[in-house]
N, C-alpha and C. Protein backbone atom coordinates (compact mmCIF):
# COMPACT_ATOMS: atom_id res chain seq x y z
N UNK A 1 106.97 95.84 -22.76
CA UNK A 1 105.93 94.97 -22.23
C UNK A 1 105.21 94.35 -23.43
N UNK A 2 104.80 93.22 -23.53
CA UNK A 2 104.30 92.56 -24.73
C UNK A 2 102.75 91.88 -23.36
N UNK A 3 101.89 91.57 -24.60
CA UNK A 3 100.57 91.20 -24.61
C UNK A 3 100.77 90.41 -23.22
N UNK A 4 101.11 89.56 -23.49
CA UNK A 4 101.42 88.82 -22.55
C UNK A 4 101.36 89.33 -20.79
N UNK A 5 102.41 89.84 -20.77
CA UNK A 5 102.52 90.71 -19.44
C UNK A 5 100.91 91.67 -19.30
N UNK A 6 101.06 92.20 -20.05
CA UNK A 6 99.89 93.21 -20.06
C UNK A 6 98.37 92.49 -19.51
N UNK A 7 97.87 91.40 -20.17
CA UNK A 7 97.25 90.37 -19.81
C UNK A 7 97.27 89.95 -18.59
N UNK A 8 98.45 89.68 -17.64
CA UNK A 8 98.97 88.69 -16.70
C UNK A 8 98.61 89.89 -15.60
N UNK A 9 99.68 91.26 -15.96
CA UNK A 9 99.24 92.11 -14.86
C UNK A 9 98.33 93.12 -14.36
N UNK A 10 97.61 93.42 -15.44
CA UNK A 10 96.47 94.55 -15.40
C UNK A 10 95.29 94.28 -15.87
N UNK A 11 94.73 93.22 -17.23
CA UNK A 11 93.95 93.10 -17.32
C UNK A 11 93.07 92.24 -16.19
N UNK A 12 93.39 91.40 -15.49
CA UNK A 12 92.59 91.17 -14.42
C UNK A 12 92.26 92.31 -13.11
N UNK A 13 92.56 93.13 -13.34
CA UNK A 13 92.10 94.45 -12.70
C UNK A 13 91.00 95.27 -13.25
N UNK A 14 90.95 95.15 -14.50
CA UNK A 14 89.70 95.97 -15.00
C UNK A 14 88.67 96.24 -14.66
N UNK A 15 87.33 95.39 -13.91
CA UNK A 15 86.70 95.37 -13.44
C UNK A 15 86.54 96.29 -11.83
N UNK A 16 87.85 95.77 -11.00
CA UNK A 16 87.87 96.85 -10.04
C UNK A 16 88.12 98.55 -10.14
N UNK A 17 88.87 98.25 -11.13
CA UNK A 17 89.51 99.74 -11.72
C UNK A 17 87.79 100.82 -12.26
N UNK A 18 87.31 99.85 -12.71
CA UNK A 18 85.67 100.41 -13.11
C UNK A 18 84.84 100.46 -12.00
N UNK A 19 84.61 99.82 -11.59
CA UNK A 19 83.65 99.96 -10.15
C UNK A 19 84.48 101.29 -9.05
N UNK A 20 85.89 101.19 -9.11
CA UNK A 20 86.19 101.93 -8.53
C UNK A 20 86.24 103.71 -9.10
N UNK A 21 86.12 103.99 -10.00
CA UNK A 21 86.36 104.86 -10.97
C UNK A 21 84.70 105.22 -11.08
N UNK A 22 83.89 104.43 -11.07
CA UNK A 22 82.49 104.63 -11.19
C UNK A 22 81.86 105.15 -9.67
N UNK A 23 82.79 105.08 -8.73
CA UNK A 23 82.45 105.29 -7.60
C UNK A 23 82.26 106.92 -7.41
N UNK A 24 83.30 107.17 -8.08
CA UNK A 24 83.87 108.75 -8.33
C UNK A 24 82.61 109.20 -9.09
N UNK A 25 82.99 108.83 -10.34
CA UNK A 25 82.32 109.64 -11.62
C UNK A 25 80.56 109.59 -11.92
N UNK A 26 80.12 108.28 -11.11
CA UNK A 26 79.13 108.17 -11.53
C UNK A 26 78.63 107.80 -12.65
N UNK A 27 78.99 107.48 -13.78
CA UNK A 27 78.67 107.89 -14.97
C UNK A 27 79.74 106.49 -15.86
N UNK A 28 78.93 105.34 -16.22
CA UNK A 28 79.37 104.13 -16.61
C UNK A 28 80.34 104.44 -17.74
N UNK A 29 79.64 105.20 -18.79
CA UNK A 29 80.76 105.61 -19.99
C UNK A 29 81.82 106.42 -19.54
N UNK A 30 81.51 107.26 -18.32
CA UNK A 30 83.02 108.00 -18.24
C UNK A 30 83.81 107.08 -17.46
N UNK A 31 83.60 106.19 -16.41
CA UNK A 31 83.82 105.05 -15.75
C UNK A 31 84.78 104.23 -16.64
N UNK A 32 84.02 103.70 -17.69
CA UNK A 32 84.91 102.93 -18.34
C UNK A 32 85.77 103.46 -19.34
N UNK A 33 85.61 105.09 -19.84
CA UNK A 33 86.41 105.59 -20.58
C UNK A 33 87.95 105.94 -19.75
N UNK A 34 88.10 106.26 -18.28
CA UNK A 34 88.61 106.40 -17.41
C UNK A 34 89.69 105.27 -17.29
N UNK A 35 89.50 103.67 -17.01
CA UNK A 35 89.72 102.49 -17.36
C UNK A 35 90.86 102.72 -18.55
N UNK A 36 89.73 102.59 -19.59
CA UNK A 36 90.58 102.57 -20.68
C UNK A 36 91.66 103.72 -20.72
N UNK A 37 91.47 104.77 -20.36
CA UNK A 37 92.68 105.61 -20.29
C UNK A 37 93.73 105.14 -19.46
N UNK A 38 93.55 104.67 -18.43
CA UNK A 38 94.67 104.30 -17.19
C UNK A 38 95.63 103.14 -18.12
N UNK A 39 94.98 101.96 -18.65
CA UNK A 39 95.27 100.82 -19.79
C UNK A 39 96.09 101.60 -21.00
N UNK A 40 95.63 102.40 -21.58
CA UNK A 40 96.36 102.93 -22.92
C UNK A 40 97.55 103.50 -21.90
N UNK A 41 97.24 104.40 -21.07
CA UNK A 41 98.75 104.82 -20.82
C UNK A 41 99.82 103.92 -20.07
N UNK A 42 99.25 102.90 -19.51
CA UNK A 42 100.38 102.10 -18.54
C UNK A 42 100.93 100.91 -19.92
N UNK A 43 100.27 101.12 -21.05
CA UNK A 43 100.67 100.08 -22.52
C UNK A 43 101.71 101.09 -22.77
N UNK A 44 101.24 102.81 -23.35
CA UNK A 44 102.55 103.42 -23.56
C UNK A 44 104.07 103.49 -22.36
N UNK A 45 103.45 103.67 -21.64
CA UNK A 45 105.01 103.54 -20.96
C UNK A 45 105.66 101.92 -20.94
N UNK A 46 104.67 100.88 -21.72
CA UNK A 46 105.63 99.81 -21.79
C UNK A 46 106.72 99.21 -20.73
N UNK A 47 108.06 98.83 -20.81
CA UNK A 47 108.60 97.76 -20.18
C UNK A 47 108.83 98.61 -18.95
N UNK A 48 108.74 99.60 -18.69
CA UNK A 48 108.93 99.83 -17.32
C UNK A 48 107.59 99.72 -16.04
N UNK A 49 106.56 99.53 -16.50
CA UNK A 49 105.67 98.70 -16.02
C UNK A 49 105.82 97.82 -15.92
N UNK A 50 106.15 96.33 -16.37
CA UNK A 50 106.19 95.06 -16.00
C UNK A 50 107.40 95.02 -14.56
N UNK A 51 107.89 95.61 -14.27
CA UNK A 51 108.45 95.57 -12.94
C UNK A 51 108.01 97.07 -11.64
N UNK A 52 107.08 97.19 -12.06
CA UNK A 52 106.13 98.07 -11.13
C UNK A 52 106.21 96.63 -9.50
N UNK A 53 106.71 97.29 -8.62
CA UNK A 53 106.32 96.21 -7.41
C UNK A 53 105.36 96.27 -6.88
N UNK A 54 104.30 97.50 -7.03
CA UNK A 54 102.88 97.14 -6.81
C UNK A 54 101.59 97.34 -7.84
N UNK A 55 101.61 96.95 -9.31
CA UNK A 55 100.95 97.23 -10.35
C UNK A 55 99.48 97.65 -9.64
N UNK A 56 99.02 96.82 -8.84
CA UNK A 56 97.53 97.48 -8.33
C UNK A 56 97.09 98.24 -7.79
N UNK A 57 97.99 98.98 -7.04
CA UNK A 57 98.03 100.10 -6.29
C UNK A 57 98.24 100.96 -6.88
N UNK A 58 98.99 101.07 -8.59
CA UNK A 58 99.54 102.05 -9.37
C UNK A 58 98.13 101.96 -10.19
N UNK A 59 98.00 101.29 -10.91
CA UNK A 59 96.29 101.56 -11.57
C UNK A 59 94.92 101.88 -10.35
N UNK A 60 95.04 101.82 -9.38
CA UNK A 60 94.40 102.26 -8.35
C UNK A 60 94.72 103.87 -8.33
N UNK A 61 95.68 104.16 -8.00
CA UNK A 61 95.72 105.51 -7.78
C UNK A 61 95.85 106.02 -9.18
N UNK A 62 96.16 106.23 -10.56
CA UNK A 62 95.96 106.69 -11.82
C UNK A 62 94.60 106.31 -11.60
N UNK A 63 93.76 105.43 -11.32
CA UNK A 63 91.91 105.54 -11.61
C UNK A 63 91.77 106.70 -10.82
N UNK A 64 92.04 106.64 -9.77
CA UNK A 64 91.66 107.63 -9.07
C UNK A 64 92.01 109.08 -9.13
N UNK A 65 93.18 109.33 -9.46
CA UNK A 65 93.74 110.45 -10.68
C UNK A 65 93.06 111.16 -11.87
N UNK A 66 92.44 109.92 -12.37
CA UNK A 66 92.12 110.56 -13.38
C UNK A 66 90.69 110.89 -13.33
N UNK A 67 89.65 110.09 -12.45
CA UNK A 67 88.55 110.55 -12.04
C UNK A 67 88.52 111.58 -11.46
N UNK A 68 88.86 112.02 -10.45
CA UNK A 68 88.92 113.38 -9.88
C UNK A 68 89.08 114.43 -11.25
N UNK A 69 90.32 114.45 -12.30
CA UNK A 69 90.09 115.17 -13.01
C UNK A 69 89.28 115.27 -13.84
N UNK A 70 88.70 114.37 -14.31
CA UNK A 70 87.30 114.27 -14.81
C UNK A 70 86.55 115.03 -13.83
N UNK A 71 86.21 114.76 -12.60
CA UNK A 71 85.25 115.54 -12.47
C UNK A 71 85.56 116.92 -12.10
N UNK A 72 86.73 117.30 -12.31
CA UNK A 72 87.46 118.86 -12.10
C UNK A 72 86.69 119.65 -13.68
N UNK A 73 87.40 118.57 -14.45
CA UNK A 73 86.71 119.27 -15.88
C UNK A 73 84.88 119.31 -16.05
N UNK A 74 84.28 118.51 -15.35
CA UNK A 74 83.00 118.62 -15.21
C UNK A 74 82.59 119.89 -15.00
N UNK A 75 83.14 120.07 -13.61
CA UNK A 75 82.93 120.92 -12.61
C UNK A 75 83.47 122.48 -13.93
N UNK A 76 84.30 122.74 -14.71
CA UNK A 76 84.40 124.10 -15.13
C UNK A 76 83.75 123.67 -16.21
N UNK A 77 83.34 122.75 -16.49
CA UNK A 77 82.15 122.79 -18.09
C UNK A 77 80.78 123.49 -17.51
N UNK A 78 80.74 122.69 -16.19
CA UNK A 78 79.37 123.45 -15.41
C UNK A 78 79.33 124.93 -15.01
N UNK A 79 80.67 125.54 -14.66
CA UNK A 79 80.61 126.70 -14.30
C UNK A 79 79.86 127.51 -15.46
N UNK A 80 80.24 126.96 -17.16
CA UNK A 80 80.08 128.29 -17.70
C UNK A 80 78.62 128.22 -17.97
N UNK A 81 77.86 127.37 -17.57
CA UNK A 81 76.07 127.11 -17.71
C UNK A 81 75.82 128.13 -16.76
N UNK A 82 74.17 128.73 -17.19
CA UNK A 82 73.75 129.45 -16.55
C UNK A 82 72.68 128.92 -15.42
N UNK A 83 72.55 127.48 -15.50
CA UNK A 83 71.73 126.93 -14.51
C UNK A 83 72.28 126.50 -13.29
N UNK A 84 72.23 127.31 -12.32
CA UNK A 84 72.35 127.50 -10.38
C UNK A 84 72.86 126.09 -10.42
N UNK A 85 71.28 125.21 -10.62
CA UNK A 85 71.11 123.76 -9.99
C UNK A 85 72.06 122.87 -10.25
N UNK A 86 72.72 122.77 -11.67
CA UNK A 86 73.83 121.96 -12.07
C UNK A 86 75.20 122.06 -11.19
N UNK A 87 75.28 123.66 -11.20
CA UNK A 87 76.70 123.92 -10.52
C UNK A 87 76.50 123.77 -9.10
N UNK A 88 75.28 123.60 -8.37
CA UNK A 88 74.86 123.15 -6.84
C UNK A 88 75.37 121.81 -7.16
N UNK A 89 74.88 120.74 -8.21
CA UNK A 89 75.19 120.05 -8.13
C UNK A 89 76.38 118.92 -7.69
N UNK A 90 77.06 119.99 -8.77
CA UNK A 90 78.49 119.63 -9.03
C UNK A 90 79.52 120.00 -7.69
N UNK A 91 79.02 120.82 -7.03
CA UNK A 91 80.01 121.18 -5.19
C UNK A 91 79.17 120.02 -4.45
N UNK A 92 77.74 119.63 -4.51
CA UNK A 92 77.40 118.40 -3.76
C UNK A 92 78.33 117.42 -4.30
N UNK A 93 78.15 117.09 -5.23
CA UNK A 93 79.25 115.66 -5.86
C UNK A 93 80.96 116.09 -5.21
N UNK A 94 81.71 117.13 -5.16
CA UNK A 94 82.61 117.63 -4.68
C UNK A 94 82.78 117.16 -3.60
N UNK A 95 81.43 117.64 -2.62
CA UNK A 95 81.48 117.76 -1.34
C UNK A 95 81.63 116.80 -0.56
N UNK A 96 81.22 115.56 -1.34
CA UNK A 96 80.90 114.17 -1.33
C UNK A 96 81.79 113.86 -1.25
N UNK A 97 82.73 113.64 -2.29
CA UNK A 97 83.81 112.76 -2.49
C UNK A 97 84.92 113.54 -1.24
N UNK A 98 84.97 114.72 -1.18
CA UNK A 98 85.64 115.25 0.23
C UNK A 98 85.29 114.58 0.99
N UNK A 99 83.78 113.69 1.78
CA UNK A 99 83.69 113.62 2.75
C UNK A 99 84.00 112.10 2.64
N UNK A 100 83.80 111.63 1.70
CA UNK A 100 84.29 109.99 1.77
C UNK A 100 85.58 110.04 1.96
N UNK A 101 86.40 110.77 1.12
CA UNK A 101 87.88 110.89 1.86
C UNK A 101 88.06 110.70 3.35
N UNK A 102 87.45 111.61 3.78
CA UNK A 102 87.87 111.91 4.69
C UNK A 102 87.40 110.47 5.48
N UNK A 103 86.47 109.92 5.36
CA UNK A 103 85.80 109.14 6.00
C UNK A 103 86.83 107.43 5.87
N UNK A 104 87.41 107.41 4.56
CA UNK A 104 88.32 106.52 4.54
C UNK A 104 89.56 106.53 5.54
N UNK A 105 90.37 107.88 5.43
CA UNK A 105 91.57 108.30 6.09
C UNK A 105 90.85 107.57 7.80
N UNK A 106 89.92 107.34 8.03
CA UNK A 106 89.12 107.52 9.27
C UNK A 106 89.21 106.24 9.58
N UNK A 107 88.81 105.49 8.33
CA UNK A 107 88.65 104.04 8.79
C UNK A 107 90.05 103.14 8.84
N UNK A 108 90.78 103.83 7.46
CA UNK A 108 92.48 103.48 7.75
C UNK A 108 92.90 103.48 8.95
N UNK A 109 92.94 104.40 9.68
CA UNK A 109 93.38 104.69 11.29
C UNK A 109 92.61 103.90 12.14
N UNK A 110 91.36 103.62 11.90
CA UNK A 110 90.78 102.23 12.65
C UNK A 110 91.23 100.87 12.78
N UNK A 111 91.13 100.67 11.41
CA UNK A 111 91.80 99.28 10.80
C UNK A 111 93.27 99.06 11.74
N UNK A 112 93.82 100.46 11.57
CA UNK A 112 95.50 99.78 11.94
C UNK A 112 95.21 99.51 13.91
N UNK A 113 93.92 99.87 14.51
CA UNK A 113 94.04 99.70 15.57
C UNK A 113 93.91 98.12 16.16
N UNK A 114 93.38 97.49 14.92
CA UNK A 114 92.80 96.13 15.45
C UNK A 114 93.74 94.96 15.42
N UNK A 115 93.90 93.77 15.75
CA UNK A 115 94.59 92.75 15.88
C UNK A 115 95.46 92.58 14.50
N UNK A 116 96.64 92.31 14.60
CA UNK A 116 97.17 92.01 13.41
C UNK A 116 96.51 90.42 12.31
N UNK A 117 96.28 89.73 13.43
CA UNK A 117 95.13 88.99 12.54
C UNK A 117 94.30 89.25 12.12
N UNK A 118 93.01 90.19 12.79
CA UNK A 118 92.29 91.11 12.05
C UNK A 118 92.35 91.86 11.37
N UNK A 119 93.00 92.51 10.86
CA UNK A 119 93.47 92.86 10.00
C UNK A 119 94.01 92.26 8.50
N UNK A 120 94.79 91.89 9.06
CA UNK A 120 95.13 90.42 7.61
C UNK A 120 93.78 89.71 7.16
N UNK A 121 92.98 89.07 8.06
CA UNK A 121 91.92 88.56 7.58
C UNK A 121 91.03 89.25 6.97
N UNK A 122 91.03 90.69 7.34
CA UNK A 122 90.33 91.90 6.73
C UNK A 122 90.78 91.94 5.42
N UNK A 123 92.02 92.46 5.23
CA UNK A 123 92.37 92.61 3.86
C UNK A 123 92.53 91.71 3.27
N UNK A 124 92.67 90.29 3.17
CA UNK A 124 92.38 88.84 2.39
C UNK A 124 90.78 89.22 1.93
N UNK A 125 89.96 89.22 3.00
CA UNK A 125 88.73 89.43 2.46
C UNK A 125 87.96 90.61 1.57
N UNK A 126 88.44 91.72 2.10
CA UNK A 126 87.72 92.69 1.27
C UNK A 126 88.81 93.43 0.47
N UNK A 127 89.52 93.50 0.76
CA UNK A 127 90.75 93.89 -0.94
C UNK A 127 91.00 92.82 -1.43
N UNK A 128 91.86 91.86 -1.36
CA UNK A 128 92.14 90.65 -1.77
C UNK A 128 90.77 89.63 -2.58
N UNK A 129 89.95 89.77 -1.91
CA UNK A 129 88.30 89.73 -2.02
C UNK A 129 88.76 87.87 -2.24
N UNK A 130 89.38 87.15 -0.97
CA UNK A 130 89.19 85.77 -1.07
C UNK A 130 87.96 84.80 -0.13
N UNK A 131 87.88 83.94 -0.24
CA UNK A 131 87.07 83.02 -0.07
C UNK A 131 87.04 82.73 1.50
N UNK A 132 86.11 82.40 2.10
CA UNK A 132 86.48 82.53 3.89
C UNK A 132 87.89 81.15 3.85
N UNK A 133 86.96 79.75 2.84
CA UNK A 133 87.94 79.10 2.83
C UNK A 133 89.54 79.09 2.23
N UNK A 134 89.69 79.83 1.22
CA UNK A 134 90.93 80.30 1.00
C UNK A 134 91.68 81.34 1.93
N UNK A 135 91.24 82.09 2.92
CA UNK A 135 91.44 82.45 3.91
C UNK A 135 92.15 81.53 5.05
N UNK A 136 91.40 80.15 5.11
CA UNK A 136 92.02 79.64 6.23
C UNK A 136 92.71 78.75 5.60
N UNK A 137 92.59 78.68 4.71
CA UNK A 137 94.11 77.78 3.93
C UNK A 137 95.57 78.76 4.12
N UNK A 138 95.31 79.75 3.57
CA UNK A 138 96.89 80.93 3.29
C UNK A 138 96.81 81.26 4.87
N UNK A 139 96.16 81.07 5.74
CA UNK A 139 96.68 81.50 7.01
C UNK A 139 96.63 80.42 8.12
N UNK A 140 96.62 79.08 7.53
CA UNK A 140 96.23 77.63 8.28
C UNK A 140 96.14 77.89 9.33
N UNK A 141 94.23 78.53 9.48
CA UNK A 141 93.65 78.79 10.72
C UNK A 141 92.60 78.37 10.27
N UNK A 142 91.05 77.94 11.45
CA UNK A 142 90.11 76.93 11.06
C UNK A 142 89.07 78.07 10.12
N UNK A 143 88.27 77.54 9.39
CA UNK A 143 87.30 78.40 8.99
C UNK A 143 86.34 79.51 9.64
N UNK A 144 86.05 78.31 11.29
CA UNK A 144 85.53 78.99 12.21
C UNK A 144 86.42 80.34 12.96
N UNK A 145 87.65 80.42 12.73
CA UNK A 145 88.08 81.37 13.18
C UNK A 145 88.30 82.19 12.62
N UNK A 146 88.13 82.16 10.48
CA UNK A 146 88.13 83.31 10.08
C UNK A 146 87.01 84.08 10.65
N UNK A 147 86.08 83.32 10.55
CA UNK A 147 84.57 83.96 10.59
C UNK A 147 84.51 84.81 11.55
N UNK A 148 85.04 84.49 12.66
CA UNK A 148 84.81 85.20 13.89
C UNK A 148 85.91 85.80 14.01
N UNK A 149 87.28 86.00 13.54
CA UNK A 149 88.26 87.16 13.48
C UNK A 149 87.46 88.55 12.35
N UNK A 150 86.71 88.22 11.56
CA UNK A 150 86.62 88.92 10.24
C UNK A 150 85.36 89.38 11.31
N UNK A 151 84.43 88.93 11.98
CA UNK A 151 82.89 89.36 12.41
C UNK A 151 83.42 90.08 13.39
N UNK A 152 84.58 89.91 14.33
CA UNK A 152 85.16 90.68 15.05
C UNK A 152 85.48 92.01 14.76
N UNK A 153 86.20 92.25 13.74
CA UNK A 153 86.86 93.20 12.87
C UNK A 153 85.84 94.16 12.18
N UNK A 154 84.55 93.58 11.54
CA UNK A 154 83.53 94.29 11.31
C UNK A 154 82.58 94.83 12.56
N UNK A 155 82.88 94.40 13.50
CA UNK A 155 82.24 95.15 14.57
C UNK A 155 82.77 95.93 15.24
N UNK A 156 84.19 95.88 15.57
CA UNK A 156 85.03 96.71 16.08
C UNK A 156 85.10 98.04 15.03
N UNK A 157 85.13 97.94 13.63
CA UNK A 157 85.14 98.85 13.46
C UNK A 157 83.63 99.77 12.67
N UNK A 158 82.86 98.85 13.31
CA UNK A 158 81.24 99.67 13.15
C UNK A 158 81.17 100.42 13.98
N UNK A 159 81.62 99.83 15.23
CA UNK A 159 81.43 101.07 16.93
C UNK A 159 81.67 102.10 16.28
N UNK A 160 83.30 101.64 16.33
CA UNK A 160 84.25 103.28 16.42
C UNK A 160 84.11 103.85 14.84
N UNK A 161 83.28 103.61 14.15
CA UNK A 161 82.90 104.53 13.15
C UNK A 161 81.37 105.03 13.85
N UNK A 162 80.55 104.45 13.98
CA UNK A 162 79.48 105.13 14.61
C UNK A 162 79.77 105.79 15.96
N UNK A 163 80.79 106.00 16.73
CA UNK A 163 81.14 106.52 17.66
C UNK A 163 81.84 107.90 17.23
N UNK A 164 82.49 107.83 15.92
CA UNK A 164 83.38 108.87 15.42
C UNK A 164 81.91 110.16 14.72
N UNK A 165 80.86 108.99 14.42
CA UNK A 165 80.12 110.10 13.46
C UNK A 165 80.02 109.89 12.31
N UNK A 166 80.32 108.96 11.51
CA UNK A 166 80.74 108.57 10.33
C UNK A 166 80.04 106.92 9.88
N UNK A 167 79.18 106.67 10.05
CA UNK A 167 78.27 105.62 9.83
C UNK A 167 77.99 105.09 7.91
């Protein structure tokens, strides 16, 4: 893989890869040290990355890989302190990220219940993170109907998350 590629396929990810990684860790320097680790290692494995068929989903899950172990190693730096409150801490932060799991797996299974247009318009918008109007261009449907497929989709699945318990 040369600069080039590297540039083309991952560095425009950085930013999500941090916000997402910061979601975990909390903690901006470990956030972006995290980043940079996922980057140095997908540079060492070189040319067999540039034909990854989903590069974003693969630095997605290595962020997420490697945050968790970060906070695994947190978590036994804290054990050997003698202060209660830190290591309370550190099973709340645990406990947390268990329950957002779980709370995702939750909304995945929602998502797949709704219209296949809703859906698509969902993920254009909030993964894809495009424009309402670039939306109804790539799916030559009117603007007014993203709006109201996507307002649809956010309400359908506000119920049945506040119906599940999970708000």
């Amino acid at each position: 893989m040369d600069v080039k590629d590297f540039q083309r396929l991952f560095l425009p990810l950085r930013h999500k890869l941090y916000r997402f990684a910061l979601k975990f860790v909390r903690d901006q320097m470990a956030a972006e040290d995290i980043v940079q680790e996922v980057f140095l290692r997908i540079w060492n494995k070189g040319q067999d990355m540039v034909n990854l068929e989903h590069p974003e989903a693969y630095c997605m899950t290595m962020t997420r890989n490697l945050s968790l172990n970060y906070l695994k190693a947190k978590s036994r730096q804290n054990v050997g302190l003698d202060s209660a409150g830190e290591q309370v801490g550190t099973q709340v932060a645990a406990d947390r990220m268990m329950m957002i799991n779980e709370r995702v797996v939750v909304l995945k299974a929602f998502i797949k219940t709704l219209s296949e247009r809703q859906q698509l318009v969902l993920h254009l918008r909030e993964v894809e993170e495009l424009t309402y109007d670039e939306i109804a261009s790539t799916l030559e449907i009117s603007l007014a109907m993203v709006k109201s497929e996507l307002f649809r989709a956010r309400q359908t699945l506000k119920k049945k998350m506040e119906g599940h318990g999970s708000n």
